[in-house]
Protein backbone atom coordinates (compact mmCIF):
# COMPACT_ATOMS: atom_id res chain seq x y z
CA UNK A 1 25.80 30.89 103.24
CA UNK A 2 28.02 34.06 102.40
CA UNK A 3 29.48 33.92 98.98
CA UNK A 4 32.93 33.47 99.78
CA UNK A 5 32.33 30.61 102.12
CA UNK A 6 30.68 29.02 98.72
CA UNK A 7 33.59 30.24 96.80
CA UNK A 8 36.12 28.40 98.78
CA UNK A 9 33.95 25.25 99.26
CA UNK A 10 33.37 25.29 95.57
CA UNK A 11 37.38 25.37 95.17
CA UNK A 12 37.83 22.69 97.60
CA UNK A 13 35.36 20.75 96.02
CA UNK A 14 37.22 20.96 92.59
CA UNK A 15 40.89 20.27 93.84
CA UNK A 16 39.06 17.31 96.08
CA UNK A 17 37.46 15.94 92.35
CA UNK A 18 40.93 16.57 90.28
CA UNK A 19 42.36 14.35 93.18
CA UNK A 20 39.69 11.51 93.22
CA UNK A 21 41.30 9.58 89.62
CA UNK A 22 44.69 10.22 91.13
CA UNK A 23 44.15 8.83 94.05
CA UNK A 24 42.29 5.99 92.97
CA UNK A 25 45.00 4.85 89.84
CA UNK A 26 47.38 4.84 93.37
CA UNK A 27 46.10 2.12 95.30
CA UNK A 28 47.36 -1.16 93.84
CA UNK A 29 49.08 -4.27 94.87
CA UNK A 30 52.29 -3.62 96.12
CA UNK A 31 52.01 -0.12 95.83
CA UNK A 32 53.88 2.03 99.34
CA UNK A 33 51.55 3.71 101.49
CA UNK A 34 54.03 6.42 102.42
CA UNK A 35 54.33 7.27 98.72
CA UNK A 36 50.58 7.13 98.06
CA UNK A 37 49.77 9.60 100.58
CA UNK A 38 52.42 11.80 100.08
CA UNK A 39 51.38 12.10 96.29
CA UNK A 40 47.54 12.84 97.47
CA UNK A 41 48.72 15.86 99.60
CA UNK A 42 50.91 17.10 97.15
CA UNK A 43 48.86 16.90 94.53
CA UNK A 44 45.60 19.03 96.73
CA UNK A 45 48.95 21.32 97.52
CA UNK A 46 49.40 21.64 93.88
CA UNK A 47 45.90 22.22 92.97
CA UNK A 48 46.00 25.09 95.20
CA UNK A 49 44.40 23.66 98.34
CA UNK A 50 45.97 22.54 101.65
CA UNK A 51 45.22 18.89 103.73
CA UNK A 52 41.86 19.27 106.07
CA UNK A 53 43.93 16.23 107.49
CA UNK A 54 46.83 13.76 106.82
CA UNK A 55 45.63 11.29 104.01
CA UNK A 56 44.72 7.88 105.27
CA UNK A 57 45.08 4.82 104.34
CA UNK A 58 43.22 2.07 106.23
CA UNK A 59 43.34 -1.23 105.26
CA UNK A 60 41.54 -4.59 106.31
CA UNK A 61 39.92 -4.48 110.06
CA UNK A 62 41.47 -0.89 110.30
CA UNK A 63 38.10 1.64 109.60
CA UNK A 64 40.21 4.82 110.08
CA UNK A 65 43.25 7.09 111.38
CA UNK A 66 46.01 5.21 110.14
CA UNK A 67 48.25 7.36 108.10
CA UNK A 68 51.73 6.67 106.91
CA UNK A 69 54.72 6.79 109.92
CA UNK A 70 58.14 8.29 108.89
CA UNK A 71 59.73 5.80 106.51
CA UNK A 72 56.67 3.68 106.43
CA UNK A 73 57.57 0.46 104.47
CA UNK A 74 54.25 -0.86 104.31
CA UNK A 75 52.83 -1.71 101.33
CA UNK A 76 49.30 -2.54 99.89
CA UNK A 77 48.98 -6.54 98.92
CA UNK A 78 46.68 -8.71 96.90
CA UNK A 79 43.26 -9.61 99.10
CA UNK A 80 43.60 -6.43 100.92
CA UNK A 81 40.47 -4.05 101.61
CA UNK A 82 42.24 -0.72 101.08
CA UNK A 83 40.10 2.81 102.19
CA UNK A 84 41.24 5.57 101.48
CA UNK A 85 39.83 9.07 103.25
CA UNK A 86 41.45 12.69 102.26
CA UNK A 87 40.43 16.34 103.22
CA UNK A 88 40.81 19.16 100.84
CA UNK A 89 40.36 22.38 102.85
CA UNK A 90 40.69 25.88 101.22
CA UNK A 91 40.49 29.35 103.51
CA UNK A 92 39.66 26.33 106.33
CA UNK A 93 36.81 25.24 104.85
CA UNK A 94 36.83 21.49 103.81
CA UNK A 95 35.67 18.52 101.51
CA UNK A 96 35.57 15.42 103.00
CA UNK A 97 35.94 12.26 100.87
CA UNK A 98 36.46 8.88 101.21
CA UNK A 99 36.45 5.28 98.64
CA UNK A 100 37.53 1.93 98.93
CA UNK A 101 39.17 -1.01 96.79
CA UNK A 102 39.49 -4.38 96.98
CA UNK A 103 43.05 -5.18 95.33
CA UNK A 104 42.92 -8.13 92.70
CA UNK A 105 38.77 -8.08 92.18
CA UNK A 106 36.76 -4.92 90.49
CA UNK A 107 34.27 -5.60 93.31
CA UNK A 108 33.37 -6.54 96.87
CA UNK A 109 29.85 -6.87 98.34
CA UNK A 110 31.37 -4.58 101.65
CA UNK A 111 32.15 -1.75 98.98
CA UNK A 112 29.26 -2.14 97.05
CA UNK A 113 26.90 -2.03 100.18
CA UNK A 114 28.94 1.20 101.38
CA UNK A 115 28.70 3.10 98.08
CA UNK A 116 24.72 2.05 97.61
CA UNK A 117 24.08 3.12 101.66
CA UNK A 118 25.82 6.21 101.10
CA UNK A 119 24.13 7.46 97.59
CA UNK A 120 20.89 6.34 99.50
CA UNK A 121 21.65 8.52 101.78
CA UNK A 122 22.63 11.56 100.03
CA UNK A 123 19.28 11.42 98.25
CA UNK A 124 17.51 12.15 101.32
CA UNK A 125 19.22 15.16 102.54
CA UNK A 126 17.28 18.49 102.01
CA UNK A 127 17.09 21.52 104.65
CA UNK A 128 14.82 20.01 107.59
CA UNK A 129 15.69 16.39 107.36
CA UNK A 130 16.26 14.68 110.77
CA UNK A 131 19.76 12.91 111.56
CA UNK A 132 17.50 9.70 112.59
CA UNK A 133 15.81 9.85 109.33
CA UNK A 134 19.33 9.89 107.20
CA UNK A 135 20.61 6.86 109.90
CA UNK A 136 18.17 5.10 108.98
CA UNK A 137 18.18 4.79 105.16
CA UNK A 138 22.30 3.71 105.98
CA UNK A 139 21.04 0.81 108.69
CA UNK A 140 18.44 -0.42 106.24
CA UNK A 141 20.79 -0.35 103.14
CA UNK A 142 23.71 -2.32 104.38
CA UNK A 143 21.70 -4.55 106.29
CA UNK A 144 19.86 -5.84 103.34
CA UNK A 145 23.43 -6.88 102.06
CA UNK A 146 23.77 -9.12 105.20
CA UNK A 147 26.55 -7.15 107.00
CA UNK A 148 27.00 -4.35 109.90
CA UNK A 149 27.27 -0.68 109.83
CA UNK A 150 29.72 0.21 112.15
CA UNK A 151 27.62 1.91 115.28
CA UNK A 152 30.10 3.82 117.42
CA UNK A 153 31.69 5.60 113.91
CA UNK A 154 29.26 8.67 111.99
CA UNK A 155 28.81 11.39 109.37
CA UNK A 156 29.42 14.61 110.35
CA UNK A 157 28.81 18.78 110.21
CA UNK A 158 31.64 20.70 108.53
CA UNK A 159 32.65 24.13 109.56
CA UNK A 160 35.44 26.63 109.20
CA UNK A 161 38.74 24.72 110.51
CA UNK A 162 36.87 21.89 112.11
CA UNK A 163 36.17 18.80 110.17
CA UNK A 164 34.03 17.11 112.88
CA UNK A 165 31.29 19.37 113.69
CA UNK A 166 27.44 19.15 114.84
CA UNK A 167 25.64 17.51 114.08
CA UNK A 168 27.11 13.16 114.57
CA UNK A 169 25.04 11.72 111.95
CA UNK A 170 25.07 7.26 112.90
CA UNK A 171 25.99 5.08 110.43
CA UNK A 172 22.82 2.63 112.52
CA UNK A 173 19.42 3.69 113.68
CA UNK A 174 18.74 6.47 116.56
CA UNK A 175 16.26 8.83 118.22
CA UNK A 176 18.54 12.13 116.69
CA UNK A 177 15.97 14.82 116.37
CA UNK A 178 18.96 16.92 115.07
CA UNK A 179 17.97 18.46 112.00
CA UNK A 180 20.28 19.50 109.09
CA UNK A 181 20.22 22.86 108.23
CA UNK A 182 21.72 25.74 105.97
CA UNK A 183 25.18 23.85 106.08
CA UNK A 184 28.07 21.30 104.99
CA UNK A 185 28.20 18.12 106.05
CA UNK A 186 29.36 14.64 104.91
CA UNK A 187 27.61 11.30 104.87
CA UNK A 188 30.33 8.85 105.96
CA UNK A 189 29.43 5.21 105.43
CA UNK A 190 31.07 2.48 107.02
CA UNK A 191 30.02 -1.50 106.73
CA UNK A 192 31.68 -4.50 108.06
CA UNK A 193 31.44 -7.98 108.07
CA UNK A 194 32.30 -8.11 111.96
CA UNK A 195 30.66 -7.60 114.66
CA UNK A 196 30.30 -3.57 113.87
CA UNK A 197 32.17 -1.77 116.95
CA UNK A 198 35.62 -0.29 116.67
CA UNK A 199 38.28 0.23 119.29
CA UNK A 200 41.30 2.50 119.48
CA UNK A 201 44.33 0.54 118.71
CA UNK A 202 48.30 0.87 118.56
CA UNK A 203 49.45 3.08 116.51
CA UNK A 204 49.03 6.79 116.67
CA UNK A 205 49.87 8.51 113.82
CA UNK A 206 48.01 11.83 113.67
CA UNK A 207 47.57 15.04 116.11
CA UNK A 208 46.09 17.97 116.55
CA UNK A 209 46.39 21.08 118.17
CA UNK A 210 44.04 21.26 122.00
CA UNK A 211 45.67 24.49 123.63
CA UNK A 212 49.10 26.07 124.34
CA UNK A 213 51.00 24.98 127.11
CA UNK A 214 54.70 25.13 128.11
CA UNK A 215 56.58 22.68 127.89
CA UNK A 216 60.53 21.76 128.56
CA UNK A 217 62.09 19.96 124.93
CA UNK A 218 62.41 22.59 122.15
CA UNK A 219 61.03 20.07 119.79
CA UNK A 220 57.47 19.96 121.73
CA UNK A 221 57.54 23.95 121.55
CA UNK A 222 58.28 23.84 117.76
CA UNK A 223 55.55 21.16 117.09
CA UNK A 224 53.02 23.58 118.93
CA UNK A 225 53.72 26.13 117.43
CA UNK A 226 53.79 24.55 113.95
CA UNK A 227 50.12 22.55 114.67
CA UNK A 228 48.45 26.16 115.37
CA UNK A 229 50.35 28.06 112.78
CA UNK A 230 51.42 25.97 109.65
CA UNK A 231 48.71 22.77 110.52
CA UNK A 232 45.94 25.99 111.51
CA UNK A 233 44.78 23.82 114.28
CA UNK A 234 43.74 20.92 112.48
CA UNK A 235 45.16 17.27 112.50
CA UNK A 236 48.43 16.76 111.40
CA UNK A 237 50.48 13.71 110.79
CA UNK A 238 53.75 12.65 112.97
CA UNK A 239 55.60 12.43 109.52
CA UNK A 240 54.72 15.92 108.80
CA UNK A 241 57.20 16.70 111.56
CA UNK A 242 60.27 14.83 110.14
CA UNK A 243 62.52 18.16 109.77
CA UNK A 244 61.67 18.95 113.01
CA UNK A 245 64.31 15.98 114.86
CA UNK A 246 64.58 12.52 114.61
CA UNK A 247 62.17 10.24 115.02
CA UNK A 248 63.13 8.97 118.34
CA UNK A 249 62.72 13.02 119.95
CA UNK A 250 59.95 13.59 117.62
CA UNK A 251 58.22 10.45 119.87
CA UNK A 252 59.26 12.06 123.18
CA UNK A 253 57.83 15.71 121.94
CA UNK A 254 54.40 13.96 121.46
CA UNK A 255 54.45 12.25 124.37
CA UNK A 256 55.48 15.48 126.47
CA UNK A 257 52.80 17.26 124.55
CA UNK A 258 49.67 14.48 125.61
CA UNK A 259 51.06 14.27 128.87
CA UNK A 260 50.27 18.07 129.37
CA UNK A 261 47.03 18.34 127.76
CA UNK A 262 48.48 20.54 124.68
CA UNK A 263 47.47 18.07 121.87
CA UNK A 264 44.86 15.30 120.78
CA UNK A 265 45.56 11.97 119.74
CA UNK A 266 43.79 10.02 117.15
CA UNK A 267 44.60 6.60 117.91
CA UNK A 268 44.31 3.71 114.61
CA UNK A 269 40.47 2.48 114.85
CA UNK A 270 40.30 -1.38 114.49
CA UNK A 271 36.86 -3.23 113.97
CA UNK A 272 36.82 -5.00 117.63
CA UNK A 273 36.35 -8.85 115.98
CA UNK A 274 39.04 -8.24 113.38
CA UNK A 275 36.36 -7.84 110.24
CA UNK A 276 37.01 -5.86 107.37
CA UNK A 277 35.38 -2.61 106.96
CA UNK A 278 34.94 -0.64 103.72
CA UNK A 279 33.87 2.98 103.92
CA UNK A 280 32.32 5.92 101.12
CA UNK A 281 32.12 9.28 102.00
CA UNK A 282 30.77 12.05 100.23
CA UNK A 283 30.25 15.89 101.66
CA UNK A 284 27.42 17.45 100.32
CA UNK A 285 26.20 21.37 100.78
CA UNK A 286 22.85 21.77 102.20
């Protein structure tokens, strides 16, 4: 790996661990969603860094993509199984992190059998290892706690401006002779206590840039042009458009913009029989 690609991994490493205690005094009952995510990408902003991707904040039977709307007035109550996941990315190359917290009790078996699968996990990794071979360890972990990795959701590779690269690494056991090479990538952990599937679900709250296409409103041009330029082609958040128009047009933009082919959606992903899902992430050099 060329020294400035370790450079700015380094930095976005450091912003991502100055952010970590933030983020984590944040989430507490009653707290707004809007306003913790909107202090997490200020504060990587301030560090110097810039959002891989729009913070989210998943609570419950949501296991990702569900990031504050435009004047969001949900807030974060006692009993709820809040994960949060934030990007730091720095010259486009990103750290990946994720934690979870169970508001009113210091613990909850579904965290603690994420966070033990996960630094399981990370212990095997080493140039050569197999993606079945780091599956594994995950399946085996959280099992012995009596509860379900989630199948269809994985780990990933890491690259310049793309946060989901090769190789998928499976949160259950597979036949992936994939192995992990000179590289980043980040062990992402999720356990429920349903049936361990998720679906895409109502609503969709974050983008990202697919290809340039033309399109009639002036809004939709404006958001194209600011998800390849300002957003540098990775996922964006519909609140990060708010200056743009009004909600209402900002709506009809996206829509005009899927309907063409010119962006990708990331629909909210719910665990299918309504369990709660906690999830740990960690990204790790190789």
């Amino acid at each position: 790996m060329e020294r400035e690609v370790v450079e700015s991994y380094k930095k976005a490493k450091e912003i991502s661990d100055k952010v970590l205690p933030l983020a984590k005094r944040l989430v507490k009952e009653d707290a707004s969603i809007l306003e913790i995510a909107e202090k997490i990408e200020s504060k990587i902003k301030e560090l110097g860094g810039k959002p891989a991707f729009p913070a989210n904040i998943s609570i419950n039977e949501m296991a990702a993509h569900y990031t504050p709307d435009i004047n969001d007035t949900l807030r974060i109550k006692a009993g709820d199984l809040v994960k949060i996941d934030y990007g730091v990315q720095v010259n486009g190359y990103i750290w990946d992190r994720a934690f979870s917290v169970f508001i009113g009790e210091k613990k909850h078996p579904l965290i603690e059998a994420s966070e033990k699968a996960l630094k399981e996990a990370l212990k095997t990794v080493k140039p050569g290892i197999k993606v079945f071979e780091i599956s594994e360890v995950i399946e085996d972990v959280v099992s012995s706690f009596g509860f379900n990795p989630v199948r269809n959701l994985s780990g990933h590779g890491l690259e310049r401006y793309n946060q989901h690269a090769y190789p998928s690494i499976p949160n259950s056991k597979n036949t992936i002779q994939a192995e992990i090479k000179d590289q980043a990538i980040a062990i992402e952990v999720f356990v429920t206590d349903g049936s361990g599937y998720v679906k895409e679900s109502a609503p969709t709250l974050i983008y990202k840039f697919k290809q340039a296409k033309p399109v009639r409103m002036w809004e939709a041009r404006k958001i194209l042009e600011k998800a390849q330029k300002d957003f540098e082609l990775l996922p964006f958040a519909k609140r990060w458009l708010k200056d743009i128009a009004s909600p209402l047009k900002i709506d009809l933009a996206l829509r005009q913009l899927l309907e063409v082919d010119a962006l990708i959606d990331f629909p909210v992903l719910k665990e299918i029989s309504g369990g709660r899902v906690a999830q740990s992430e960690e990204t790790i050099i190789v």
